[in-house]
C-alpha atoms as a PDB file:
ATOM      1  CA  UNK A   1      68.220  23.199 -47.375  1.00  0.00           C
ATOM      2  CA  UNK A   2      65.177  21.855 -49.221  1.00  0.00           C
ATOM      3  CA  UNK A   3      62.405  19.901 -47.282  1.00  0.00           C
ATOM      4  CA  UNK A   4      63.627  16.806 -49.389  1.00  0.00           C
ATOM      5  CA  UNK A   5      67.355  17.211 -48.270  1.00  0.00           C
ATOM      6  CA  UNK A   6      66.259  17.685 -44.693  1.00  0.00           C
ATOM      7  CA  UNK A   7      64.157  14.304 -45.069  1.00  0.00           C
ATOM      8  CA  UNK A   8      67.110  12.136 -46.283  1.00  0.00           C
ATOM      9  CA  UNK A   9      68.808  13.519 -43.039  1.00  0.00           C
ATOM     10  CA  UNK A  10      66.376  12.006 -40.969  1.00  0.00           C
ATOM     11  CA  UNK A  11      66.447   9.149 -43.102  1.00  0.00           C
ATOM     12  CA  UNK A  12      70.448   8.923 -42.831  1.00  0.00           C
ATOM     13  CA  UNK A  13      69.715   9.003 -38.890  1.00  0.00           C
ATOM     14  CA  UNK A  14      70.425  13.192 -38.149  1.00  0.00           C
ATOM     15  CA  UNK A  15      67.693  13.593 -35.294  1.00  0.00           C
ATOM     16  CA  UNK A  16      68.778  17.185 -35.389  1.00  0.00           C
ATOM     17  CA  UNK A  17      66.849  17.585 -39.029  1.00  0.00           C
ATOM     18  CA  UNK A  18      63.319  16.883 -36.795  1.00  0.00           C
ATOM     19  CA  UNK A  19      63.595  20.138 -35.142  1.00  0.00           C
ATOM     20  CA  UNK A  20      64.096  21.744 -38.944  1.00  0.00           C
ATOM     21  CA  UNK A  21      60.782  20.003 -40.147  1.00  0.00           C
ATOM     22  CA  UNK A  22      58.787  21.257 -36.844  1.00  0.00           C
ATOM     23  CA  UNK A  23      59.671  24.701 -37.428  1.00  0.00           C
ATOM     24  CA  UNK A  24      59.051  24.121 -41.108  1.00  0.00           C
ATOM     25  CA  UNK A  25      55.796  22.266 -41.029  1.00  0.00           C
ATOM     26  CA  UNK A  26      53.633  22.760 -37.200  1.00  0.00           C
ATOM     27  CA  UNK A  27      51.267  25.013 -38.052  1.00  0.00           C
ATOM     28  CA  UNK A  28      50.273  23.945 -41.160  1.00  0.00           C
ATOM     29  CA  UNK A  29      49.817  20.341 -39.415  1.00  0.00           C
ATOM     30  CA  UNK A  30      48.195  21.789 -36.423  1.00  0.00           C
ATOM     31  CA  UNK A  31      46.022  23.851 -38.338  1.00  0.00           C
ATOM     32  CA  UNK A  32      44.855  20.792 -39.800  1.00  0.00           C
ATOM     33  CA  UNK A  33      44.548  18.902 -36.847  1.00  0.00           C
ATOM     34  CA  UNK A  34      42.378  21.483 -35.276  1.00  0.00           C
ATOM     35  CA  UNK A  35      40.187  21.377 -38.012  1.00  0.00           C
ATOM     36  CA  UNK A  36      39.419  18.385 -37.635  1.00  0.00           C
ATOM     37  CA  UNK A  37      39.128  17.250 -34.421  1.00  0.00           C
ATOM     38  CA  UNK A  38      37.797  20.806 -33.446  1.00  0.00           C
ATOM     39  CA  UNK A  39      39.417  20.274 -30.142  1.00  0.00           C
ATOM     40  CA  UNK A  40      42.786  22.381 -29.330  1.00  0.00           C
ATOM     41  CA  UNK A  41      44.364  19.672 -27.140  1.00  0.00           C
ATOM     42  CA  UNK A  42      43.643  17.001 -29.194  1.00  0.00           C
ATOM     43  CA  UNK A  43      44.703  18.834 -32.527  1.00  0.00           C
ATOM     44  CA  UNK A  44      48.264  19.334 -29.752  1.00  0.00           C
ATOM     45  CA  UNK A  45      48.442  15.488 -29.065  1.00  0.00           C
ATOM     46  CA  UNK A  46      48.154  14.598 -32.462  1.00  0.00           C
ATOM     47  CA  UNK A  47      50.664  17.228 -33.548  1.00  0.00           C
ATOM     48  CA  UNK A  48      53.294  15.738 -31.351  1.00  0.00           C
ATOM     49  CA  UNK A  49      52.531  11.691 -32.682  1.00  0.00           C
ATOM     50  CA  UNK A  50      52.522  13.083 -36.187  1.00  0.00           C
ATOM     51  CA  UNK A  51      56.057  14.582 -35.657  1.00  0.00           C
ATOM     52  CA  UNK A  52      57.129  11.640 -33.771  1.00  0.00           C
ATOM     53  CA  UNK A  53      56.347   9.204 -36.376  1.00  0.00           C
ATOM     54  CA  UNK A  54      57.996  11.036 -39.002  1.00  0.00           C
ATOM     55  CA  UNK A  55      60.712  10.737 -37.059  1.00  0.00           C
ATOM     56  CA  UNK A  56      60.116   6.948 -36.735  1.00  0.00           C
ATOM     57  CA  UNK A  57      59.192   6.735 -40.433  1.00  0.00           C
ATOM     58  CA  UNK A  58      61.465   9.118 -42.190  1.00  0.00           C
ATOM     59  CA  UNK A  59      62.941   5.851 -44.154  1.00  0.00           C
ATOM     60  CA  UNK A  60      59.468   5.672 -45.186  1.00  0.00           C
ATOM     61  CA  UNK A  61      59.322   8.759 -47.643  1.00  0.00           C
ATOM     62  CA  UNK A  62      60.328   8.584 -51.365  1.00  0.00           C
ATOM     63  CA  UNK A  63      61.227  11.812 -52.815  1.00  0.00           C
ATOM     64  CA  UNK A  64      60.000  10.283 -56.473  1.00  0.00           C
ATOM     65  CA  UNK A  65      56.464   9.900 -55.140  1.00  0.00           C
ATOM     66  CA  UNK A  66      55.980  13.416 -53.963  1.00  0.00           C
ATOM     67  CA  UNK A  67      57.408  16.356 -52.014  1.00  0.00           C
ATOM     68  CA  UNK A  68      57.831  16.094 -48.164  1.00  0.00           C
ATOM     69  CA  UNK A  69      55.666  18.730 -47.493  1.00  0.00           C
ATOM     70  CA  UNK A  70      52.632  16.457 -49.165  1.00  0.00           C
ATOM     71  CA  UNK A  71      53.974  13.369 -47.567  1.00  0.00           C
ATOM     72  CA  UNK A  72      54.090  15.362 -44.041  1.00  0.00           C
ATOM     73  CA  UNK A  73      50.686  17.249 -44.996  1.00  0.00           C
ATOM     74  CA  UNK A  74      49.152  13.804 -46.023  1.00  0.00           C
ATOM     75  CA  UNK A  75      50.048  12.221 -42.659  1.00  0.00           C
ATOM     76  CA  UNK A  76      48.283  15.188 -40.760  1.00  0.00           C
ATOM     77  CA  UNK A  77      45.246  14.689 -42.547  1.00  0.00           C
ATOM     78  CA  UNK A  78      44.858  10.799 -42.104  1.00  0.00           C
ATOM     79  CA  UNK A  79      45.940  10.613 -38.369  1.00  0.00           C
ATOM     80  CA  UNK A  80      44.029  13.520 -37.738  1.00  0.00           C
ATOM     81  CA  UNK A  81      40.818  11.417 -39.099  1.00  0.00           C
ATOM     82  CA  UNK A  82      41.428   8.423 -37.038  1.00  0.00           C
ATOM     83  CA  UNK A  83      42.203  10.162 -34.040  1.00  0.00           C
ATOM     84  CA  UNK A  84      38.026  11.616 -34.723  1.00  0.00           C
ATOM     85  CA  UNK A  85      37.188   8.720 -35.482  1.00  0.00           C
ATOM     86  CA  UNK A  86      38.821   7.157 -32.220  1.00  0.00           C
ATOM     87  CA  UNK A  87      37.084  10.018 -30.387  1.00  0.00           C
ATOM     88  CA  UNK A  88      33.642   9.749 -32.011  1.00  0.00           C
ATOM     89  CA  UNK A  89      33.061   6.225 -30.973  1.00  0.00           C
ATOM     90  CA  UNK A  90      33.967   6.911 -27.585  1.00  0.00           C
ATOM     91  CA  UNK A  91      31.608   9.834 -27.580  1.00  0.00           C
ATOM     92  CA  UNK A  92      33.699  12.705 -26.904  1.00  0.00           C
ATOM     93  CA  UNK A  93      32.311  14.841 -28.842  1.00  0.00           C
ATOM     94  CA  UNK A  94      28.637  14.393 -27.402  1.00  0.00           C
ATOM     95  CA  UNK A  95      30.461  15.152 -23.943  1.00  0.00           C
ATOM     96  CA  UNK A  96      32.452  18.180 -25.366  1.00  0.00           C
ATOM     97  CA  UNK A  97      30.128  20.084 -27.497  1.00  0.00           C
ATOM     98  CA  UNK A  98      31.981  22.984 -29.142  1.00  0.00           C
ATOM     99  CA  UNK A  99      30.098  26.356 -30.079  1.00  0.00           C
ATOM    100  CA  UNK A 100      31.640  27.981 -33.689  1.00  0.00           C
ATOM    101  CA  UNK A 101      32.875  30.932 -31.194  1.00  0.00           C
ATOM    102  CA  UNK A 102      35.474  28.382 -29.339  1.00  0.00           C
ATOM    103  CA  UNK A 103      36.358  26.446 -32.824  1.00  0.00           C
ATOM    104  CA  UNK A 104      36.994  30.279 -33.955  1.00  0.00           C
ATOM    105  CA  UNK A 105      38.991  31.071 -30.569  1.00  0.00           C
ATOM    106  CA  UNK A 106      40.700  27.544 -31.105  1.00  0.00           C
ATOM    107  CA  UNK A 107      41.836  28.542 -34.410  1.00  0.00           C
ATOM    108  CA  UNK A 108      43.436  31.764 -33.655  1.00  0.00           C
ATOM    109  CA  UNK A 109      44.663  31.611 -30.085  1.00  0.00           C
ATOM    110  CA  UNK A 110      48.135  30.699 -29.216  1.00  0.00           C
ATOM    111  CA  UNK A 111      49.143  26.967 -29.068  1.00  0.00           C
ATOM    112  CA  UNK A 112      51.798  26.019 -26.892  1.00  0.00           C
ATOM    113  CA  UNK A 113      54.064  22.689 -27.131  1.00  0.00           C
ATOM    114  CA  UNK A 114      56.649  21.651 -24.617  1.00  0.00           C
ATOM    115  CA  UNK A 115      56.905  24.840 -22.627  1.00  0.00           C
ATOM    116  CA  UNK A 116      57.194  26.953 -26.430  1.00  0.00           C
ATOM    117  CA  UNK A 117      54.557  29.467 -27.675  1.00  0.00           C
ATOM    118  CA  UNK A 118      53.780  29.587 -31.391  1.00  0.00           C
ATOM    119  CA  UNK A 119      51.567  32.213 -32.811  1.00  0.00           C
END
């Protein structure tokens, strides 16, 4: 199935495409996430709302505007930026200083979701 095909399940109300898109699309999300927000829990948490509100927003998503992976891709990026933005005004990154070694451990240790271990 094409990334557009499993879309217009979720958008014909088939939770069981989500799982599809997940496996499809978390570490390219996650990887942006972490970029980011430099932070591996927070690059997790938003992760998890990004997936979510595809799931909420699937209707949302016109094939004739772009692929799914951009629309998906494109989500990551701009929730990514307001969750650092959220964080920066509430100074957590003055509080949580990273060094480049644990962005660099950050970016190629193990995440975990939900009890699963992705590589």
């Amino acid at each position: 199935m094409t990334d557009e095909e499993v879309m217009e399940q979720l958008r014909n109300g088939h939770p069981d495409a989500l799982p599809t898109l997940f496996d499809r699309f978390h570490r390219l999300v996650l990887k942006i996430a972490l970029r980011i927000l430099r932070d591996p829990a927070e690059a997790e948490d938003v992760m998890q709302d990004i997936f979510l509100e595809i799931f909420n927003k699937a209707h949302q998503f016109d094939p004739a505007k772009g692929s799914a992976k951009t629309w998906i891709l494109q989500y990551a990026y701009h929730r990514s930026l307001s969750r650092r933005q959220y964080l920066t005004l509430r100074n957590f990154y003055n509080r949580h200083q990273m060094t480049e070694l644990e962005i660099t451990q950050a970016n190629t240790s193990a995440v975990s979701w939900r009890g699963l271990t992705f590589q």
